[in-house]
Protein backbone atom coordinates (compact mmCIF):
# COMPACT_ATOMS: atom_id res chain seq x y z
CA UNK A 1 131.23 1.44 159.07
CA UNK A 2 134.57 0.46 158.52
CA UNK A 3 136.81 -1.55 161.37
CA UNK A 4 140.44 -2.66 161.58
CA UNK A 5 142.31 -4.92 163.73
CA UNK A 6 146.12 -3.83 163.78
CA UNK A 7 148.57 -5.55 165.76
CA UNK A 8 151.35 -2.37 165.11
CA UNK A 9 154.33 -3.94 166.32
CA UNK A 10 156.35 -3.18 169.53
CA UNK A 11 158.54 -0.42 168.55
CA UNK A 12 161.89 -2.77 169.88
CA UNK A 13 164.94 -1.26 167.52
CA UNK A 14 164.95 -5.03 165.98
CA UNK A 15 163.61 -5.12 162.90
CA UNK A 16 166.13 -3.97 160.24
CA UNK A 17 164.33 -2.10 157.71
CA UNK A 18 160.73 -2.77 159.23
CA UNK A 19 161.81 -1.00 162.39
CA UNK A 20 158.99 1.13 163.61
CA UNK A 21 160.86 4.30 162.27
CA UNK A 22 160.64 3.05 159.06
CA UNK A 23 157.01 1.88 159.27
CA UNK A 24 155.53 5.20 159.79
CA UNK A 25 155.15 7.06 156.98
CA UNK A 26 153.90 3.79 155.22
CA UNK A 27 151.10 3.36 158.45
CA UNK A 28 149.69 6.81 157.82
CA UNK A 29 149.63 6.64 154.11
CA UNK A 30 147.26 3.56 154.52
CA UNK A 31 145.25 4.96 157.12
CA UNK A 32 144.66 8.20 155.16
CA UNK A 33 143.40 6.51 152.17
CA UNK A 34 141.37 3.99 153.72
CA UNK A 35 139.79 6.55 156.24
CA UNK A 36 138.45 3.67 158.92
CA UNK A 37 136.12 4.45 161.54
CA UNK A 38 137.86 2.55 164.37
CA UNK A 39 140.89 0.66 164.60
CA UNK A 40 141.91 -1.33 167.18
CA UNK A 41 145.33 -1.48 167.57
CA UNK A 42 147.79 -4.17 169.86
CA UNK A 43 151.50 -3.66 171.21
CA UNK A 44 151.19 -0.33 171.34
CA UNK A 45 154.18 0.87 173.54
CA UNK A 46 154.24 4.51 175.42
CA UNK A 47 156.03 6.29 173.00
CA UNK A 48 154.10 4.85 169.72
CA UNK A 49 150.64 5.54 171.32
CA UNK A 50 151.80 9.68 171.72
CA UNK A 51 153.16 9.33 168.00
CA UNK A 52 149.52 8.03 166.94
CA UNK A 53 148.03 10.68 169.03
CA UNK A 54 150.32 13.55 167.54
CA UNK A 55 150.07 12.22 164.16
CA UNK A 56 147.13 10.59 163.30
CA UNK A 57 144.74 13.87 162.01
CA UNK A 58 141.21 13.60 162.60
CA UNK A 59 141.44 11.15 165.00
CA UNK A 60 140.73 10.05 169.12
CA UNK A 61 143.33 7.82 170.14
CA UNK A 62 142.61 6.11 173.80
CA UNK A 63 144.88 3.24 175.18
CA UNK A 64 145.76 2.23 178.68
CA UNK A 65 148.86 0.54 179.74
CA UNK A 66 148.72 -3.32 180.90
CA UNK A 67 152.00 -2.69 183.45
CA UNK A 68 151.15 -1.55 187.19
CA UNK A 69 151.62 1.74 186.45
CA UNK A 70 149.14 1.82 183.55
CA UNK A 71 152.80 1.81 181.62
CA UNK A 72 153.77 -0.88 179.00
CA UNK A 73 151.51 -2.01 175.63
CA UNK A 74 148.10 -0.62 175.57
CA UNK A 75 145.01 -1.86 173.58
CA UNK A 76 144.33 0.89 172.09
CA UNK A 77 141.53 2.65 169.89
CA UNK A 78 141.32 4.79 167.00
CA UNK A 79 137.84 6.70 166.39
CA UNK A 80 137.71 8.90 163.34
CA UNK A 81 136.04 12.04 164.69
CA UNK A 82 134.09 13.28 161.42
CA UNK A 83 132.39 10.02 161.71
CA UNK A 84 132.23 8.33 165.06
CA UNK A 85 131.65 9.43 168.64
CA UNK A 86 133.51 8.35 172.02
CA UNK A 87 130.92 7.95 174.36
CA UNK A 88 132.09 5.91 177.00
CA UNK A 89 135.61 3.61 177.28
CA UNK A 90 137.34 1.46 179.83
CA UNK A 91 139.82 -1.33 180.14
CA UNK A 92 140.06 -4.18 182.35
CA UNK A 93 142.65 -6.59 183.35
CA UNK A 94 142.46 -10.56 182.05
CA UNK A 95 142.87 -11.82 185.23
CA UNK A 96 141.01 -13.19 188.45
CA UNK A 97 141.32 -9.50 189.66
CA UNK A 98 140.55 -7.61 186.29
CA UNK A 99 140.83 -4.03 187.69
CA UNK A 100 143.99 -4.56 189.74
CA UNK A 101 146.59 -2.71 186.95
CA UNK A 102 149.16 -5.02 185.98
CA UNK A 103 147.53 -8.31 186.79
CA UNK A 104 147.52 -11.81 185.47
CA UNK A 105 146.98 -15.46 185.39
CA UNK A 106 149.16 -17.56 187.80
CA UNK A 107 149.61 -19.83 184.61
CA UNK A 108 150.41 -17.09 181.91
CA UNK A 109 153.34 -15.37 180.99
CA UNK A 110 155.21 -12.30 182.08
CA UNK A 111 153.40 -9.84 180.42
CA UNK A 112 149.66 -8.73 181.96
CA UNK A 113 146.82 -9.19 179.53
CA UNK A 114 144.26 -6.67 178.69
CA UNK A 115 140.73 -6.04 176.77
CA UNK A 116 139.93 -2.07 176.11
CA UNK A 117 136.04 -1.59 175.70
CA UNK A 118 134.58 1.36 173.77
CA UNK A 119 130.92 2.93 173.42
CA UNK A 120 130.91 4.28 170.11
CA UNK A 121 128.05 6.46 168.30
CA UNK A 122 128.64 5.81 163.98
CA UNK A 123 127.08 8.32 162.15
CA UNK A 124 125.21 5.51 159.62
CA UNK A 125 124.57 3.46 162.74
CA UNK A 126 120.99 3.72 164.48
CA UNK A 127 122.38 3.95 167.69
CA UNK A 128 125.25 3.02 169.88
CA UNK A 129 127.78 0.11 169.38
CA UNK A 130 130.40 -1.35 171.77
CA UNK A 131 134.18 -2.62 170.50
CA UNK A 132 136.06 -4.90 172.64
CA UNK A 133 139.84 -4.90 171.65
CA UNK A 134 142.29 -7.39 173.07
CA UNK A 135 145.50 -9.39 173.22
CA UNK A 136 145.40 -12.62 174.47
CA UNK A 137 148.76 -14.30 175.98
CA UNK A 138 151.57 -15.77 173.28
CA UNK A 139 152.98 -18.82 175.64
CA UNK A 140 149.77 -20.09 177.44
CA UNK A 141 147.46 -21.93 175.70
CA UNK A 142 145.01 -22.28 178.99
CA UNK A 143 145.48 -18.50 179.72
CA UNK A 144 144.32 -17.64 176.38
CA UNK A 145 141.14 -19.63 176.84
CA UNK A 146 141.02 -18.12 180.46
CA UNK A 147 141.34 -14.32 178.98
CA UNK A 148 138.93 -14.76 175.82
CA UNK A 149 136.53 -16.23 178.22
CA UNK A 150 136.54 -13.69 180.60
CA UNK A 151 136.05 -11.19 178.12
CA UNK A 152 133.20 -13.13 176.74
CA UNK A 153 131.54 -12.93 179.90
CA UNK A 154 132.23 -9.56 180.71
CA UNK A 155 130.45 -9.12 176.81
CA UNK A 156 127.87 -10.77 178.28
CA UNK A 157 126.98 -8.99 181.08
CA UNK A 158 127.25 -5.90 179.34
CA UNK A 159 124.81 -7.07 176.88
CA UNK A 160 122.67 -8.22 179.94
CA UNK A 161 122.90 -4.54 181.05
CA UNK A 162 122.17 -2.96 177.65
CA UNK A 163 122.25 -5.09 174.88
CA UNK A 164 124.04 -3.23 172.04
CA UNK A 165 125.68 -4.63 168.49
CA UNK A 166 129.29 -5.13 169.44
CA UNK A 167 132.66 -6.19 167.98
CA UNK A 168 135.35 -7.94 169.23
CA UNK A 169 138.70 -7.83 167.83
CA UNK A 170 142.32 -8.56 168.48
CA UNK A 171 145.50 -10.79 168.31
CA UNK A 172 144.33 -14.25 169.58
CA UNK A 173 148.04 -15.61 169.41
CA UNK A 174 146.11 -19.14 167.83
CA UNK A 175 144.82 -20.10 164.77
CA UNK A 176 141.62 -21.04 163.60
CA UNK A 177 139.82 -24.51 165.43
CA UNK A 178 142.12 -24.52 167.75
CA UNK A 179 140.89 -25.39 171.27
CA UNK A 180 141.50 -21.84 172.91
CA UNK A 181 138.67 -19.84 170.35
CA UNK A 182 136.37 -23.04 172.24
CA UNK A 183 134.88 -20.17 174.55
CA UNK A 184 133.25 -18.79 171.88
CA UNK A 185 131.36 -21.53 171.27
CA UNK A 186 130.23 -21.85 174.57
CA UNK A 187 129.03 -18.30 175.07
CA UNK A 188 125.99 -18.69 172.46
CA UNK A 189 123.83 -16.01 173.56
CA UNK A 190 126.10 -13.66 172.18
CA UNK A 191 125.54 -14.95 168.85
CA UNK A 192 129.66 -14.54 167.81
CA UNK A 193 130.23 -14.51 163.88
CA UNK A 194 133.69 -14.78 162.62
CA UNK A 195 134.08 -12.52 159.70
CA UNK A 196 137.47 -13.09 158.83
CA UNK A 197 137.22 -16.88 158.14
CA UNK A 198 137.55 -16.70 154.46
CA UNK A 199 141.42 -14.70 155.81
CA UNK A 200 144.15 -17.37 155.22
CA UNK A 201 146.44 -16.00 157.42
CA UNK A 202 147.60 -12.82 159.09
CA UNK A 203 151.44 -13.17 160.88
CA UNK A 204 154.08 -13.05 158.65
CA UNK A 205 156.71 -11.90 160.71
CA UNK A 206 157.89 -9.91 157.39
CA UNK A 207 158.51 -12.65 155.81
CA UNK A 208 161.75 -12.98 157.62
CA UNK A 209 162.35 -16.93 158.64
CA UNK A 210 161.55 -16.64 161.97
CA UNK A 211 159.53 -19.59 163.90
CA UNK A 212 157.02 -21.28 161.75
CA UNK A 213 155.06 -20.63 158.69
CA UNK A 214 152.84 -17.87 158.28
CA UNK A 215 149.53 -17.93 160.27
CA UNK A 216 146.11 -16.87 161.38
CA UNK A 217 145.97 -15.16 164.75
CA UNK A 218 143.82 -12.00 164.18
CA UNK A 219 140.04 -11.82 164.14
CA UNK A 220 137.39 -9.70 163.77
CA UNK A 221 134.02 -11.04 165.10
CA UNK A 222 130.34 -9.25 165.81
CA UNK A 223 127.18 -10.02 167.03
CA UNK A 224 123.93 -9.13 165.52
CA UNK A 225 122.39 -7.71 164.02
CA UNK A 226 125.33 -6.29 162.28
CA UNK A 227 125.84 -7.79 158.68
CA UNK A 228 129.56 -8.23 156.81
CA UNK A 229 130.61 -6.40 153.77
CA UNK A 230 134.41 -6.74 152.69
CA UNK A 231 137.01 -7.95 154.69
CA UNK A 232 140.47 -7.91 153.83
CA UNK A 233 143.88 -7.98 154.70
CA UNK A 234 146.20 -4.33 154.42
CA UNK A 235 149.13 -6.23 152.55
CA UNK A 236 150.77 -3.51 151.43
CA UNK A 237 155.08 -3.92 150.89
CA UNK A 238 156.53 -0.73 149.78
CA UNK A 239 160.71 -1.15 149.51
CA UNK A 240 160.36 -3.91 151.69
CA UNK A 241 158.77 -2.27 154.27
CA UNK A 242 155.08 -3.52 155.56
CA UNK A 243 152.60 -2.27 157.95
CA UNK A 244 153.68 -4.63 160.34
CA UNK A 245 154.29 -7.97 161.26
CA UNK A 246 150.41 -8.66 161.07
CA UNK A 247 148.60 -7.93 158.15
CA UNK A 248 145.90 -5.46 159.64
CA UNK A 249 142.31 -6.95 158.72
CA UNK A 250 139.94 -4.25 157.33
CA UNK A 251 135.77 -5.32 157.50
CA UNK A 252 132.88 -3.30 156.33
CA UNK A 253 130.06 -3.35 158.80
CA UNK A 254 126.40 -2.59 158.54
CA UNK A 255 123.43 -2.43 160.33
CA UNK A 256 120.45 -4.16 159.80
């Protein structure tokens, strides 16, 4: 089974020759050839989540906005209908009322946090598998260990319910042993692997100058008893155009 996280880029008329218009063609090129089972995608704005829907063929795009009025960026999913089954999907709010639309953390920023959850039936899985997709906040470092904890615990308790091989996936907005991915460490009956440690780093920000060097803020993790093929980064550059900001990570997943 093949999985990508995608942060796509907020379609916001700024970035020159990487402007979302631009990025398109390139986006379902990639997707085409590569033929993944589920990709979770991140900043995905009103009007880019009807263009994946019109436009990406054989697949079942779901996505619910983090604003109050289910408007704004949506985690959304991907599932390649010749190979995978929606059975179930939801999406809650990182926040001390996670089912309230549009809210947060009193100590985050502006913009309402969210994790969409899928129950997904793979035809060379044995049975069914849950994907958690999310974006945690890009100023806060304590509301980033707030949200991944909470959807660590909500993990949890859905495992305690019916304990299925999941993934979790998403922009993390930190890097690698930083103290916000701590959670993970502390939630041990979930049995968390990081499969894209061996991925130096993921922003780029195309390469532009902006703030910082390139980084690491995208992971894929799983629990078991799935096992880790290949993993790598979609780096493609055609004319100067990427995929995004992010390098998309692509993993190969099996089951035991």
């Amino acid at each position: 089974m093949k999985i990508v996280t995608y942060n796509i880029r907020g379609d916001f008329g700024t970035d020159g020759i990487n402007n979302f218009e631009f990025r398109k063609p390139y986006m379902l090129k990639k997707i085409a050839e590569e033929k993944p089972d589920v990709i979770g995608f991140q900043e995905v704005l009103p009007h880019m989540q009807k263009w994946l829907r019109d436009n990406l063929a054989g697949y079942t795009v779901v996505g619910r906005g983090r604003g109050p009025e289910n408007d704004d960026e949506a985690m959304t999913l991907a599932i390649r209908n010749e190979t995978t089954e929606l059975l179930g999907f939801e999406v809650f709010w990182l926040s001390p009322e996670p089912h309230i639309p549009g809210s947060r953390y009193e100590n985050q920023s502006i913009c309402p946090r969210t994790c969409a959850m899928a129950i997904l039936q793979n035809k060379e899985m044995p049975g069914p598998i849950r994907v958690y997709n999310t974006h945690l906040d890009h100023i806060s470092p304590q509301a980033r260990i707030q949200g991944l904890s909470q959807v660590l615990r909500q993990m949890e308790d859905d495992a305690a319910l019916e304990e299925l091989p999941s993934v979790l996936m998403g922009d993390f907005n930190c890097e690698p042993g930083s103290v916000e991915l701590s959670p993970v460490d502390e939630f041990t009956s979930l049995g968390l692997t990081d499969i894209t440690a061996d991925i130096p780093f993921t922003f780029h920000d195309f390469f532009r100058g902006g703030e910082g060097e390139p980084c690491k803020i995208d992971y894929i993790y799983i629990t078991p008893p799935f096992r880790v093929g290949k993993v790598t980064c979609w780096d493609d550059v055609e004319n100067g155009v990427y995929l995004s900001d992010h390098y998309p990570i692509c993993a190969e997943i099996f089951a035991e």
